[in-house]
N, C-alpha and C. Protein backbone atom coordinates (compact mmCIF):
# COMPACT_ATOMS: atom_id res chain seq x y z
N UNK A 1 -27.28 45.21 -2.17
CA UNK A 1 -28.10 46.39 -1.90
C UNK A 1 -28.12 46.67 -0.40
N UNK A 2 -28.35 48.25 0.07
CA UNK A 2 -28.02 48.70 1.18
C UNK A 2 -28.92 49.17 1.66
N UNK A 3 -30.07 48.86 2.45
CA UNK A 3 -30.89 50.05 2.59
C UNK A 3 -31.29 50.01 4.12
N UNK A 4 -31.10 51.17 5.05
CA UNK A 4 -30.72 51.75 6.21
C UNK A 4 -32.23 50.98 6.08
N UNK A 5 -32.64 50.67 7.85
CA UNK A 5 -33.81 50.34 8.81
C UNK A 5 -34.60 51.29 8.95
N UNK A 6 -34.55 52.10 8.91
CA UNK A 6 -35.37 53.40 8.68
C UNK A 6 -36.13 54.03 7.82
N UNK A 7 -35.76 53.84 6.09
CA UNK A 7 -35.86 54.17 5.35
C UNK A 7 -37.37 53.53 4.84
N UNK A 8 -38.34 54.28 4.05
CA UNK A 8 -39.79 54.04 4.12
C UNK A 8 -39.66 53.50 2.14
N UNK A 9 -39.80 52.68 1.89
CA UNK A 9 -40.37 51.77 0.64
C UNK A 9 -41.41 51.78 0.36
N UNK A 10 -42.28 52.66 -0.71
CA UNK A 10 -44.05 52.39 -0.77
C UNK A 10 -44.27 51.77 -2.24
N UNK A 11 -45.15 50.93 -2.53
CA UNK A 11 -45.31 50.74 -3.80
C UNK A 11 -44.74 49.78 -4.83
N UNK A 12 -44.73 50.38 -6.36
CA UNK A 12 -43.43 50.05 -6.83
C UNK A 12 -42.50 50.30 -7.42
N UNK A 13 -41.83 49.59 -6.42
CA UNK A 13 -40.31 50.24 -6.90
C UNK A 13 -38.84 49.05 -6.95
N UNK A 14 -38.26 49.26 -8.50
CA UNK A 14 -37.37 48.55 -8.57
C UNK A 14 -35.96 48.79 -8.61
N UNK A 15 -35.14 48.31 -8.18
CA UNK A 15 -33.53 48.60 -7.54
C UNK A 15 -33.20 47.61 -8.84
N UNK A 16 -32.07 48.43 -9.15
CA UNK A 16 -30.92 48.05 -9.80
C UNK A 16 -29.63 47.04 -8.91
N UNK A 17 -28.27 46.74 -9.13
CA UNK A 17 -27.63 46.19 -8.33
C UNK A 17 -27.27 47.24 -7.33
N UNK A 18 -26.44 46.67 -6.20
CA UNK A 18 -25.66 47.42 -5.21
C UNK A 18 -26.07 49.12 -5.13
N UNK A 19 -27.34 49.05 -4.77
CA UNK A 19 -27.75 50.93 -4.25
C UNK A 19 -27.88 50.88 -3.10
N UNK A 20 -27.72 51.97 -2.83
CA UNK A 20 -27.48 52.30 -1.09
C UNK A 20 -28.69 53.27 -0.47
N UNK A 21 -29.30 52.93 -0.20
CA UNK A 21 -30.20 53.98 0.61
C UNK A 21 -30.14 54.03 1.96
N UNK A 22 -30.22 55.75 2.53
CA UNK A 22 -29.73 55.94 3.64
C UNK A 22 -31.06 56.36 4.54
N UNK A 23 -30.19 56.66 6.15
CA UNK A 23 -31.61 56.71 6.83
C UNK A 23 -32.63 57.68 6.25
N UNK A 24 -34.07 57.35 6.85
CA UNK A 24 -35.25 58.21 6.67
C UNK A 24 -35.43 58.67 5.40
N UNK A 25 -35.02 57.89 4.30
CA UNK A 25 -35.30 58.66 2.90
C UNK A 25 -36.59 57.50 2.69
N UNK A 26 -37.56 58.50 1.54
CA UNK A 26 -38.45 57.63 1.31
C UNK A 26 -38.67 57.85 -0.12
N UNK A 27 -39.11 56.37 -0.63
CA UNK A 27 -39.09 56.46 -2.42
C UNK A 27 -40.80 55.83 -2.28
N UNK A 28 -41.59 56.79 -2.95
CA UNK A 28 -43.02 56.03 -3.36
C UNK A 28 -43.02 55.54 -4.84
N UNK A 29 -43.47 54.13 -5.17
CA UNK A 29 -43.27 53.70 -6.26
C UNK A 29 -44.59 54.99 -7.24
N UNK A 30 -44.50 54.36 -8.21
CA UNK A 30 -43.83 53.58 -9.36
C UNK A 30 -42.46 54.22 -9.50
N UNK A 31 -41.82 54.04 -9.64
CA UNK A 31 -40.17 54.08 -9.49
C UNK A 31 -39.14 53.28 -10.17
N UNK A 32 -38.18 53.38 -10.86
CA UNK A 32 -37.15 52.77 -11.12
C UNK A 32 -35.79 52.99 -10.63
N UNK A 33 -35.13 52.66 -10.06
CA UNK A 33 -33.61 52.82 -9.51
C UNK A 33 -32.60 52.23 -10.28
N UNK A 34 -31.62 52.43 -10.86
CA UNK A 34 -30.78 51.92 -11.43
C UNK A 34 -29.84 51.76 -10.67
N UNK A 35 -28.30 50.78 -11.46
CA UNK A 35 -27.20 50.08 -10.83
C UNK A 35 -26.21 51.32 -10.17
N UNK A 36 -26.11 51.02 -8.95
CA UNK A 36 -24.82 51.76 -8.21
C UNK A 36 -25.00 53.59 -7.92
N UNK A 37 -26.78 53.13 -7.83
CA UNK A 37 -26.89 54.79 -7.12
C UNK A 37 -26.95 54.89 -5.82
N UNK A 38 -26.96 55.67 -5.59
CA UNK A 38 -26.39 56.28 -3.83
C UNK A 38 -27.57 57.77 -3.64
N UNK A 39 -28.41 57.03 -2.55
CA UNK A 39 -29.20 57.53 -2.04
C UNK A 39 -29.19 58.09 -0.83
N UNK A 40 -28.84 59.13 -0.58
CA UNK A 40 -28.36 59.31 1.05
C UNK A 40 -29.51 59.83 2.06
N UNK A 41 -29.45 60.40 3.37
CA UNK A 41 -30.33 60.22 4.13
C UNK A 41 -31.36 61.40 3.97
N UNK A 42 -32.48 61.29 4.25
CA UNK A 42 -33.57 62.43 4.54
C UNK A 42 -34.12 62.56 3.16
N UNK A 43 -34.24 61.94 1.83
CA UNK A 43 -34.12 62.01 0.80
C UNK A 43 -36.01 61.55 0.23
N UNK A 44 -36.43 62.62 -0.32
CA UNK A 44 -37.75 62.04 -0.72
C UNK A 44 -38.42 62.07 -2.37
N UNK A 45 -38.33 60.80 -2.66
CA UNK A 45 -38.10 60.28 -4.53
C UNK A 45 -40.16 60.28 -4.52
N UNK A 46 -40.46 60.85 -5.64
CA UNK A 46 -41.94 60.26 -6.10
C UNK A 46 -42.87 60.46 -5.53
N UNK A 47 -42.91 61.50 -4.66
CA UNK A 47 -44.39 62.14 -4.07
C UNK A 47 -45.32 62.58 -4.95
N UNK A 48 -46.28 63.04 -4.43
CA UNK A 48 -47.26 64.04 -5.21
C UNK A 48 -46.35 65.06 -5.84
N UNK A 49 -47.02 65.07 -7.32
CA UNK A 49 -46.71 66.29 -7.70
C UNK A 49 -47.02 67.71 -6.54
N UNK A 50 -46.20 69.22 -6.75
CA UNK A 50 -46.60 70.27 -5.99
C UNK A 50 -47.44 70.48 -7.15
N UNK A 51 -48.97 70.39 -7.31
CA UNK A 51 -49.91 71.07 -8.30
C UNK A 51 -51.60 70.76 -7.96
N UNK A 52 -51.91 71.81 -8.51
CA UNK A 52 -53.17 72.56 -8.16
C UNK A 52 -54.36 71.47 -8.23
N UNK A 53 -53.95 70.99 -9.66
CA UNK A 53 -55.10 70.14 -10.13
C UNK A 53 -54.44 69.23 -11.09
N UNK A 54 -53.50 69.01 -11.10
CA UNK A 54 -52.72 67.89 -11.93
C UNK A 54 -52.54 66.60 -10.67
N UNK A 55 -52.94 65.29 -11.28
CA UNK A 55 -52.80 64.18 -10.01
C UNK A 55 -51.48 63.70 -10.24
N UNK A 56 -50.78 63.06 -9.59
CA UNK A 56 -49.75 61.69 -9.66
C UNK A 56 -50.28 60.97 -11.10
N UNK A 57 -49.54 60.96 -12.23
CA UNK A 57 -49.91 59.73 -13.29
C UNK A 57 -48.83 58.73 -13.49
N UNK A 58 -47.83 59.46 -13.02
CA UNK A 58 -46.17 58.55 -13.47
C UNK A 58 -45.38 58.82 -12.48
N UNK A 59 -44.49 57.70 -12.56
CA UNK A 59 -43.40 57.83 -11.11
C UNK A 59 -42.00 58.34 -11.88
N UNK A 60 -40.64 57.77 -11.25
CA UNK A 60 -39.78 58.36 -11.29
C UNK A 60 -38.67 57.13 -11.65
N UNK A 61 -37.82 57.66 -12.58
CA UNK A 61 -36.51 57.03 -12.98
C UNK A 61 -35.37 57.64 -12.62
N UNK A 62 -34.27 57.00 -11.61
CA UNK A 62 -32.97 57.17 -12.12
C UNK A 62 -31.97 56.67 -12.45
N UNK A 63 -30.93 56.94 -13.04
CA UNK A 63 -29.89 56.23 -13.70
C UNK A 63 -29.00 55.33 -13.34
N UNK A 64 -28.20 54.62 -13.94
CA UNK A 64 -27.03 54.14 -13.16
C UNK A 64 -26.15 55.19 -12.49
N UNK A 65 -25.76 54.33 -11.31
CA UNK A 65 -24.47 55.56 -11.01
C UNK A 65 -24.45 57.03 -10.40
N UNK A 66 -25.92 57.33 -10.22
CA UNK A 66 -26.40 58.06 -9.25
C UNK A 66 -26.64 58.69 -8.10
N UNK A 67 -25.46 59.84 -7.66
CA UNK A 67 -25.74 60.19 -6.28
C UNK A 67 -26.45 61.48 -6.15
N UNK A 68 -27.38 61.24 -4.89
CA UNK A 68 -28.75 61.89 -4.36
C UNK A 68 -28.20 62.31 -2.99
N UNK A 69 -27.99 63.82 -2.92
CA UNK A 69 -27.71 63.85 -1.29
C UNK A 69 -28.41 64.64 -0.32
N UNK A 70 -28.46 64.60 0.78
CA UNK A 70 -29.21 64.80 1.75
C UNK A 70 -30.11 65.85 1.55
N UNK A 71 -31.58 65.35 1.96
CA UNK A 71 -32.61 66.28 1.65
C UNK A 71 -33.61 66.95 0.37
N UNK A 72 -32.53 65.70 -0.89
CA UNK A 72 -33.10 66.07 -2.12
C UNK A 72 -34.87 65.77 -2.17
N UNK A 73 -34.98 66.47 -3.25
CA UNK A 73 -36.66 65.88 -3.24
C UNK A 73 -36.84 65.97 -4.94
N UNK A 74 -37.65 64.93 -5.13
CA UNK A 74 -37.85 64.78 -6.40
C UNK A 74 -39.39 63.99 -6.82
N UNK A 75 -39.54 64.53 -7.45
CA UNK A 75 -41.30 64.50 -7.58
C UNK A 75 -42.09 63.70 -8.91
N UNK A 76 -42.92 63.10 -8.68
CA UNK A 76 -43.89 62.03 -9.61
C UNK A 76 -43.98 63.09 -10.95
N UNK A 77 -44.26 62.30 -11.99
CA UNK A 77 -44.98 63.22 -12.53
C UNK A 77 -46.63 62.97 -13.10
N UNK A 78 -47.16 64.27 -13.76
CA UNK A 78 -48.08 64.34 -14.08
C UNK A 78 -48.94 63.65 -15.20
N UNK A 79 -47.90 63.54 -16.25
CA UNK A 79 -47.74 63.57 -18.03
C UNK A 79 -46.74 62.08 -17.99
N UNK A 80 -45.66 62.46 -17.68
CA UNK A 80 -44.87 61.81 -17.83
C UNK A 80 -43.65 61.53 -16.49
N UNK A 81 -42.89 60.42 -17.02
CA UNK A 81 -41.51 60.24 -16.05
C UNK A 81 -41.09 61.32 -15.01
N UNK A 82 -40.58 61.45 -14.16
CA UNK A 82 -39.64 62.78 -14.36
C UNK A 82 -37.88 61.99 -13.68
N UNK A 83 -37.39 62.23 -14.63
CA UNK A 83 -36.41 60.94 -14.89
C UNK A 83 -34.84 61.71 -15.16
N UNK A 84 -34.33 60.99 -14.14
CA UNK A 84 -32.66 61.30 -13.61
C UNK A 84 -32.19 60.52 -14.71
N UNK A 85 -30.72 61.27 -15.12
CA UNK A 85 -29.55 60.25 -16.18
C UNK A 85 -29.12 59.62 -15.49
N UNK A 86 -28.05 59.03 -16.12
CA UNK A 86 -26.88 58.44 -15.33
C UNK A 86 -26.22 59.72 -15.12
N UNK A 87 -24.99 58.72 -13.75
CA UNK A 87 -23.86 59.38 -13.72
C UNK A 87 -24.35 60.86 -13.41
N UNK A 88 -25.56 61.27 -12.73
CA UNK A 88 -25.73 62.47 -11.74
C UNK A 88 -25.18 62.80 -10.75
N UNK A 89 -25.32 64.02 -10.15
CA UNK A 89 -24.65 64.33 -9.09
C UNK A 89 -25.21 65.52 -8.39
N UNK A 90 -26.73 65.08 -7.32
CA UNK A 90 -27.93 66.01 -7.03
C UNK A 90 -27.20 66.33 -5.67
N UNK A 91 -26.95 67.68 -5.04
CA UNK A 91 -26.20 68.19 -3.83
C UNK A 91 -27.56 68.18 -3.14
N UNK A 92 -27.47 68.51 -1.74
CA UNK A 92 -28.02 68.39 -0.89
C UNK A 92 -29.43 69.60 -1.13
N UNK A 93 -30.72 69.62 -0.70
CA UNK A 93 -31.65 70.30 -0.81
C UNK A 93 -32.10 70.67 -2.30
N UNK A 94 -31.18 69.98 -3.06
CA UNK A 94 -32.36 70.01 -4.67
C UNK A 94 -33.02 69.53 -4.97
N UNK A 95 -34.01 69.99 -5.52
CA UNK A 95 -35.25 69.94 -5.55
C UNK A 95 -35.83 69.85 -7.33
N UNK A 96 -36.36 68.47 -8.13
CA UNK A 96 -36.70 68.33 -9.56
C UNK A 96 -37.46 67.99 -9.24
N UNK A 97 -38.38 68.90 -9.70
CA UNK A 97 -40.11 69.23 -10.15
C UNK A 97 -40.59 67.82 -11.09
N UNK A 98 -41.71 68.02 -10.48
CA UNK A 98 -42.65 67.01 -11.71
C UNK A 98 -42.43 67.73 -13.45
N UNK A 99 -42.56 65.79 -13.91
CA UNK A 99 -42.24 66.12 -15.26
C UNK A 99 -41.16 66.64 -15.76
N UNK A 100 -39.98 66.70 -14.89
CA UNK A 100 -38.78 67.39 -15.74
C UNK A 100 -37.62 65.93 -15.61
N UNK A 101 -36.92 66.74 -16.85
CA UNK A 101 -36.10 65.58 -17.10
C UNK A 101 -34.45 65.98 -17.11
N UNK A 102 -34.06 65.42 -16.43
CA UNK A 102 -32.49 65.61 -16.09
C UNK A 102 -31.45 64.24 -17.01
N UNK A 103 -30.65 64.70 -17.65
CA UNK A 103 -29.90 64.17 -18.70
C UNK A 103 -28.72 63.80 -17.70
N UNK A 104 -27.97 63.08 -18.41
CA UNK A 104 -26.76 62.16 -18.23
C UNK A 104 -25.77 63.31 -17.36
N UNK A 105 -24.67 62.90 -16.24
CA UNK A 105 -23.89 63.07 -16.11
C UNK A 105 -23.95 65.19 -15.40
N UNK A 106 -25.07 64.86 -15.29
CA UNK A 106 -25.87 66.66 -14.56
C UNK A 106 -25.52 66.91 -13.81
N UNK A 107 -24.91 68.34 -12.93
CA UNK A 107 -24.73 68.22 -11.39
C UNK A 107 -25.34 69.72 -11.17
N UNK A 108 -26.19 69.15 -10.11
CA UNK A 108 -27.57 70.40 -9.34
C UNK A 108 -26.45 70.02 -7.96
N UNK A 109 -26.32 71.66 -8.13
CA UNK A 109 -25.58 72.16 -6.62
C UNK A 109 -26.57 72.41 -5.80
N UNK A 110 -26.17 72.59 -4.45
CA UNK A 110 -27.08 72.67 -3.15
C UNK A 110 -28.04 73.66 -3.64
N UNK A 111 -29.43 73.31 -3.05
CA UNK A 111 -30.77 74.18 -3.12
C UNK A 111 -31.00 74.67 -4.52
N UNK A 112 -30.32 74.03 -5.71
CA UNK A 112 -30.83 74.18 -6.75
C UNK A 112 -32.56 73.63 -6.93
N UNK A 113 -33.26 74.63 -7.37
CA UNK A 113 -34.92 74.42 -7.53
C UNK A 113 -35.05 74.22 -9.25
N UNK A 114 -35.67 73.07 -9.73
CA UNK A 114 -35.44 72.66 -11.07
C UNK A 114 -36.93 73.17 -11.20
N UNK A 115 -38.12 73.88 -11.92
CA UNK A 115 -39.70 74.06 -11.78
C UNK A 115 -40.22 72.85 -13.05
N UNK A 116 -41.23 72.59 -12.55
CA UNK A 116 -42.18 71.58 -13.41
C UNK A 116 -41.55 71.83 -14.89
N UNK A 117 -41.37 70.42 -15.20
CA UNK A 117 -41.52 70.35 -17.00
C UNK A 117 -40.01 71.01 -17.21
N UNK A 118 -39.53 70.98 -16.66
CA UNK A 118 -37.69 71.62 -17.17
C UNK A 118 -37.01 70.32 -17.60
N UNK A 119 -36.04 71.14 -18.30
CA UNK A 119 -35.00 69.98 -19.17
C UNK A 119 -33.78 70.26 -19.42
N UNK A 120 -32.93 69.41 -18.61
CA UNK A 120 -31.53 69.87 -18.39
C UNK A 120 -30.92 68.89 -19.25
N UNK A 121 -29.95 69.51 -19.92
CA UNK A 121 -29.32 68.31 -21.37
C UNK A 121 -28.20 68.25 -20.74
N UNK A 122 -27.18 66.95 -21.22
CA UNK A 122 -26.42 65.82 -20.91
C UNK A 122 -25.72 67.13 -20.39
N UNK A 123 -24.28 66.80 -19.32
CA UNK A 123 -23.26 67.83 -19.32
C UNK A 123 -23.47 68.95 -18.56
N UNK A 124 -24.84 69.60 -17.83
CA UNK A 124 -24.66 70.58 -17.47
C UNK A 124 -24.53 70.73 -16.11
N UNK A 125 -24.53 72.05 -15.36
CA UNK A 125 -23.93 72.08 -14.61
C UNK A 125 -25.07 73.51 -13.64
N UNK A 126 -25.44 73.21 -12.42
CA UNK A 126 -26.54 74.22 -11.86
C UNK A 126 -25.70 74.41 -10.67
N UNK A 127 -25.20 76.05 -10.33
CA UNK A 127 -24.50 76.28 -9.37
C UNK A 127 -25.65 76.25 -8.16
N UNK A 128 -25.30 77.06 -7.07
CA UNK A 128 -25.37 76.88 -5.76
C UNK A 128 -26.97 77.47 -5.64
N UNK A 129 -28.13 77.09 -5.15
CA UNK A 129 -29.28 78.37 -5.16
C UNK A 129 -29.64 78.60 -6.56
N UNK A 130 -29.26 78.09 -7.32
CA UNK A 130 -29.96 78.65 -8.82
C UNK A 130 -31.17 78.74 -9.11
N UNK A 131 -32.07 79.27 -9.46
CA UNK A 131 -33.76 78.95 -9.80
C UNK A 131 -34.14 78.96 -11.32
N UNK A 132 -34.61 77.68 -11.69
CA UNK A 132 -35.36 77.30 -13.31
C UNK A 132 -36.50 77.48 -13.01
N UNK A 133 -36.95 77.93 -14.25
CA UNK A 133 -38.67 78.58 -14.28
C UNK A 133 -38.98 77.28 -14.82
N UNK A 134 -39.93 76.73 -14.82
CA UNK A 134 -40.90 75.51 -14.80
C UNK A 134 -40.84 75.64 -16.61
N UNK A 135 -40.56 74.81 -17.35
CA UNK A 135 -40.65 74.44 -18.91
C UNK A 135 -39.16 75.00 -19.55
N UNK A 136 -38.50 75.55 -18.73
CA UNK A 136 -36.80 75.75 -19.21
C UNK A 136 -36.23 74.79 -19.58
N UNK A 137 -35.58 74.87 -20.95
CA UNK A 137 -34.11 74.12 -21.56
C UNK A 137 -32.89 74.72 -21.04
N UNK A 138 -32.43 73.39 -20.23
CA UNK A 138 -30.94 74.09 -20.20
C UNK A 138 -30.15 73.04 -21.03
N UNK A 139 -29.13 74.10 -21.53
CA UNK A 139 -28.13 73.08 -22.76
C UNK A 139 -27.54 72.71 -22.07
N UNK A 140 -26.48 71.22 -23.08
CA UNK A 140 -25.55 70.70 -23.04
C UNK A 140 -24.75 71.25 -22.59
N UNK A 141 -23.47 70.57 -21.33
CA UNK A 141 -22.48 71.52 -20.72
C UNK A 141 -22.78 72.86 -20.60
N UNK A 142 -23.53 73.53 -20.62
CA UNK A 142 -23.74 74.77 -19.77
C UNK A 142 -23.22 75.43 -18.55
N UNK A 143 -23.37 76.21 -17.64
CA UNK A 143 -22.62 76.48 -16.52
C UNK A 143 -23.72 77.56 -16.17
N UNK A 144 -24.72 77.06 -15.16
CA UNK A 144 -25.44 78.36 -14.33
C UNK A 144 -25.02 78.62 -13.07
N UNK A 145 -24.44 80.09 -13.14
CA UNK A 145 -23.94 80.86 -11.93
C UNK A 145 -24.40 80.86 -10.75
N UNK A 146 -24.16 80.66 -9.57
CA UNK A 146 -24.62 80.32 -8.12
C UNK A 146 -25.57 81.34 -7.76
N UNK A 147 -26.89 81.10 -7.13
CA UNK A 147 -28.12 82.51 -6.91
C UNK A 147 -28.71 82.87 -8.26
N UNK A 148 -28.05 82.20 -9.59
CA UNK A 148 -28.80 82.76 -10.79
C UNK A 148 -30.06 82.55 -11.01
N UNK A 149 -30.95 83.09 -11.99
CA UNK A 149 -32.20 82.80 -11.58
C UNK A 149 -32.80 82.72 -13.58
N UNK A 150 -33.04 81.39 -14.17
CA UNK A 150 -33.26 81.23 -14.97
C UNK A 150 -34.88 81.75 -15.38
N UNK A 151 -35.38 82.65 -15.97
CA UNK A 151 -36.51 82.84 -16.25
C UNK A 151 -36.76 82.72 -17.88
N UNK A 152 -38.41 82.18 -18.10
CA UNK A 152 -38.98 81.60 -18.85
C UNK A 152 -38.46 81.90 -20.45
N UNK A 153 -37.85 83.16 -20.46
CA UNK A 153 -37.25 83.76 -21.99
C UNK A 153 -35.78 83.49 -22.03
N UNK A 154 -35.20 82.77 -21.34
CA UNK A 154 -33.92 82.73 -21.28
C UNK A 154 -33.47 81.79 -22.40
N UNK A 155 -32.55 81.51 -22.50
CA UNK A 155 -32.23 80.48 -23.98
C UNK A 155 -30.59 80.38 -23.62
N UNK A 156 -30.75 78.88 -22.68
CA UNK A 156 -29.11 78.61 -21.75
C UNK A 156 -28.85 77.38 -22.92
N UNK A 157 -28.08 78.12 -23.86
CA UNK A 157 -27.69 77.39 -25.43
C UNK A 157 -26.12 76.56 -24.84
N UNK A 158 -26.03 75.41 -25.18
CA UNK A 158 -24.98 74.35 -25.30
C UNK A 158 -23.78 75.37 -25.34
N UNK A 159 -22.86 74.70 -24.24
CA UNK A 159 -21.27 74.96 -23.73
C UNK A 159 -20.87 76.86 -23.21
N UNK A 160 -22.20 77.25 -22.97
CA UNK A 160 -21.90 78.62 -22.36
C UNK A 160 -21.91 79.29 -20.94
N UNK A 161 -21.45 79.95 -20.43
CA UNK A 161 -21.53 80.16 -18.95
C UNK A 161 -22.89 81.11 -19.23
N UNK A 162 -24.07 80.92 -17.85
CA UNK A 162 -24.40 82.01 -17.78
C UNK A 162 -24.97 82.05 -16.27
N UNK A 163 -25.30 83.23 -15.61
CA UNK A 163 -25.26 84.22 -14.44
C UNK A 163 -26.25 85.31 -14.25
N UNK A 164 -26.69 85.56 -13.47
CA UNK A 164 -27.49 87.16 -12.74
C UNK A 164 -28.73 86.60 -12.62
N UNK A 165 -29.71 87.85 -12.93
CA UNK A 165 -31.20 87.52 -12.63
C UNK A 165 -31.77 88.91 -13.46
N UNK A 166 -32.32 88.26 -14.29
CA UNK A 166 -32.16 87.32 -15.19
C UNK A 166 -30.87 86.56 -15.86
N UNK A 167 -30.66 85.20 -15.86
CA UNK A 167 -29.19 84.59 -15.91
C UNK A 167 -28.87 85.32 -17.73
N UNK A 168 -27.79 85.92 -17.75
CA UNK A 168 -27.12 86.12 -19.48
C UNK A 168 -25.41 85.49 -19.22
N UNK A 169 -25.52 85.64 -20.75
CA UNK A 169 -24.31 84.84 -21.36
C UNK A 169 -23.37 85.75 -20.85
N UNK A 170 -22.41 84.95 -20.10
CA UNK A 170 -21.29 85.46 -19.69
C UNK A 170 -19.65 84.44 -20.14
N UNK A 171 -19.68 84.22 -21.60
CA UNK A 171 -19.23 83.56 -22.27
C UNK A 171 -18.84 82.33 -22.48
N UNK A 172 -18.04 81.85 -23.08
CA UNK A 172 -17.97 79.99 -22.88
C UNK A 172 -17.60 79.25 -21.88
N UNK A 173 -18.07 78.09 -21.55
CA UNK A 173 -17.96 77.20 -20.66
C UNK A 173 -16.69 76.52 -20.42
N UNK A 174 -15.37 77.07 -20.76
CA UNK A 174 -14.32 76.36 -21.34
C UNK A 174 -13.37 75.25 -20.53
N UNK A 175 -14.29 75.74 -19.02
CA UNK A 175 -13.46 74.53 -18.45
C UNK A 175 -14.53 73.09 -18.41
N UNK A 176 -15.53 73.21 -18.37
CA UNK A 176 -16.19 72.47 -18.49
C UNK A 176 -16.72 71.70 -19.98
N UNK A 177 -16.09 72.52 -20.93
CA UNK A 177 -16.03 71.42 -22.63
C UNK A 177 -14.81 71.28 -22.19
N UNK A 178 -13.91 71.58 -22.00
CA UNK A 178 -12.42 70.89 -21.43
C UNK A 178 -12.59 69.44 -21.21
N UNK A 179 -12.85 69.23 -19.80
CA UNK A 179 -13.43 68.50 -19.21
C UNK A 179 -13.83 67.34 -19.36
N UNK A 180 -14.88 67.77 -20.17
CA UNK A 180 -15.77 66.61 -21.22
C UNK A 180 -15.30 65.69 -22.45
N UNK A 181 -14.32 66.78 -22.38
CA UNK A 181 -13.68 67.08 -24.20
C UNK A 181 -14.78 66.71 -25.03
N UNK A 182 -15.32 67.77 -25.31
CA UNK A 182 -16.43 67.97 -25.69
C UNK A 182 -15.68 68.65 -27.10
N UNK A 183 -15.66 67.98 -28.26
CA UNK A 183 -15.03 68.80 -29.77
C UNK A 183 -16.48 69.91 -30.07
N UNK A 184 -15.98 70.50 -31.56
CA UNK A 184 -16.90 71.91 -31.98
C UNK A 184 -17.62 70.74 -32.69
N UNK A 185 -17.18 70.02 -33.38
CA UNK A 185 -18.26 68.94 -34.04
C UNK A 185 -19.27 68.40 -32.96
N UNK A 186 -19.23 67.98 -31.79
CA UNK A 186 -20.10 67.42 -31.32
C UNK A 186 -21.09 68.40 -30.46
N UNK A 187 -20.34 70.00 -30.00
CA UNK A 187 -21.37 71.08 -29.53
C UNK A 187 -21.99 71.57 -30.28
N UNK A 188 -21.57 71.34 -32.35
CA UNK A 188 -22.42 71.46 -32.73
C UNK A 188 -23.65 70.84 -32.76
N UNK A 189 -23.71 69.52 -33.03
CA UNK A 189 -24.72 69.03 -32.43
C UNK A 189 -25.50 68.56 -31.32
N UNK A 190 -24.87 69.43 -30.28
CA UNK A 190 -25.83 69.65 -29.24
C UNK A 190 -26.83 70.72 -29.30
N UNK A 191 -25.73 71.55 -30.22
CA UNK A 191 -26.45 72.89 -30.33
C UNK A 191 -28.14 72.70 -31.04
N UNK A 192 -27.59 71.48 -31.98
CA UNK A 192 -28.76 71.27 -33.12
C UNK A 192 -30.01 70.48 -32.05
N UNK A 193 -29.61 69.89 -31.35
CA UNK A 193 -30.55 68.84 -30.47
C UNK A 193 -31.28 70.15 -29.56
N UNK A 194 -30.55 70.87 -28.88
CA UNK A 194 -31.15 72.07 -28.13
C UNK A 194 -32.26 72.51 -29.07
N UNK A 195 -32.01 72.98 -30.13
CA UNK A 195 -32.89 73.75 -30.78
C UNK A 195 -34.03 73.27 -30.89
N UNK A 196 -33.96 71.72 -31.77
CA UNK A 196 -34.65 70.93 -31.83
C UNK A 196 -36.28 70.24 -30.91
N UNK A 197 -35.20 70.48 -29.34
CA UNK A 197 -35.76 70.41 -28.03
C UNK A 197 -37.07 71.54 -28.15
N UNK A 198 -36.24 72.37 -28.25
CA UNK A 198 -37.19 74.20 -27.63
C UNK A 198 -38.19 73.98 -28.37
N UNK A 199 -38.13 74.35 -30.20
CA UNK A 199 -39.08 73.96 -31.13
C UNK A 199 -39.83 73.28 -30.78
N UNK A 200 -39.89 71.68 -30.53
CA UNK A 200 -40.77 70.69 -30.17
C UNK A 200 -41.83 70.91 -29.27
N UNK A 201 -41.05 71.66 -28.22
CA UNK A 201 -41.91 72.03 -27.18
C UNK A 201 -43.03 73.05 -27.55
C-alpha cells in the first residue's frame, strides 16, 4: 500500500491490498477500499452528505480495481452505502452524491455530477459534463452524451445511446455492447433488472 505524506486518513477506514493514495486526498471513515484501487491526488471520499437535514449515517465502499482521479468527490450517505463497483473508472472532478450507487466496470467522464440516490448499472458509460437528477436509473452499457443533462422522467434503458437536454434516445450503444460483448440474451436481462430497479424504487 501507497499512501502519499500528505494525504488526511479520518476514522474508519479499511484498505484492501496494494492501493495507492495520492497527495492531499482525504477519505473520512466509515469506509471500505478494496484491492488495487488507485486514488489520485486532491481526492475527497465520505464527507458530509450536501443536505439540508439528512445527517452522515453510512460511509462509503469501493471496489477492487478502482481508479479515482484528481479532484473527485464522493459523499457519505444518508440511508445507505453510497458504493463504487469494481473495475471503475471516475475522471477527474466527478462528483457521486450521497446514497447513490455506481455498478461494476462504470466510467464518469470529467465533471460528471451523479445527484443523491442515483443508480448507474454495470457497463455504463457518463460522457464529459453530464448532469443526473438525484434518484435516476441509468442502464446497463448505456452511453450519456457529453453536456447531456439527465432529468427526473428520463428512462436511460440498457445498451442505448442517449444525448441533449433533456438526454433522448439517439439509438444503440453498439460500440460499447461490442465491447463488452454483451449478447441480446444477456441485455435482455439487463433490460429485465432495469425495470425491476425503477419499479422497486
Amino acid at each position: 500500500m501507497q499512501i502519499d505524506k500528505t494525504a488526511i486518513i479520518e476514522g474508519n477506514v479499511h484498505f484492501g491490498k496494494n492501493v495507492f493514495i495520492g497527495p492531499y486526498t482525504i477519505i473520512y471513515g466509515p469506509a471500505e477500499i478494496g484491492d488495487n484501487v488507485k486514488i489520485h491526488g486532491h481526492v475527497s471520499i465520505g464527507d458530509m452528505p450536501q443536505h439540508r437535514t439528512r445527517p452522515k449515517l453510512c460511509g462509503v465502499e469501493i471496489g477492487d480495481n478502482t481508479t479515482i482521479r484528481e479532484f473527485a468527490t464522493i459523499h457519505a450517505g444518508t440511508e445507505n452505502k453510497t458504493r463504487i463497483g469494481k473495475d471503475c473508472y471516475l475522471m477527474n472532478y466527478s462528483h457521486v452524491s450521497h446514497d447513490s450507487v455506481v455498478e461494476d466496470n462504470v466510467t464518469l467522464a470529467n465533471s460528471v455530477q451523479l445527484g443523491g440516490h442515483s443508480y448507474v448499472m454495470r457497463g455504463a458509460t457518463i460522457g464529459l459534463g453530464a448532469t443526473i437528477h438525484q434518484y435516476s436509473l441509468i442502464g446497463s452499457f448505456s452511453m450519456i452524451g457529453m453536456n447531456s443533462v439527465v432529468g427526473v422522467k428520463c428512462r436511460i434503458t440498457p445498451g442505448k445511446i442517449f444525448a441533449g437536454n433533456p438526454a433522448r434516445s439517439a439509438g444503440e450503444n453498439v460500440i460499447g455492447l461490442s465491447r463488452n460483448k454483451v449478447s441480446n440474451e444477456y441485455l435482455i436481462k439487463e433490460t429485465e433488472r432495469f425495470w425491476y430497479i425503477l419499479d422497486g424504487d
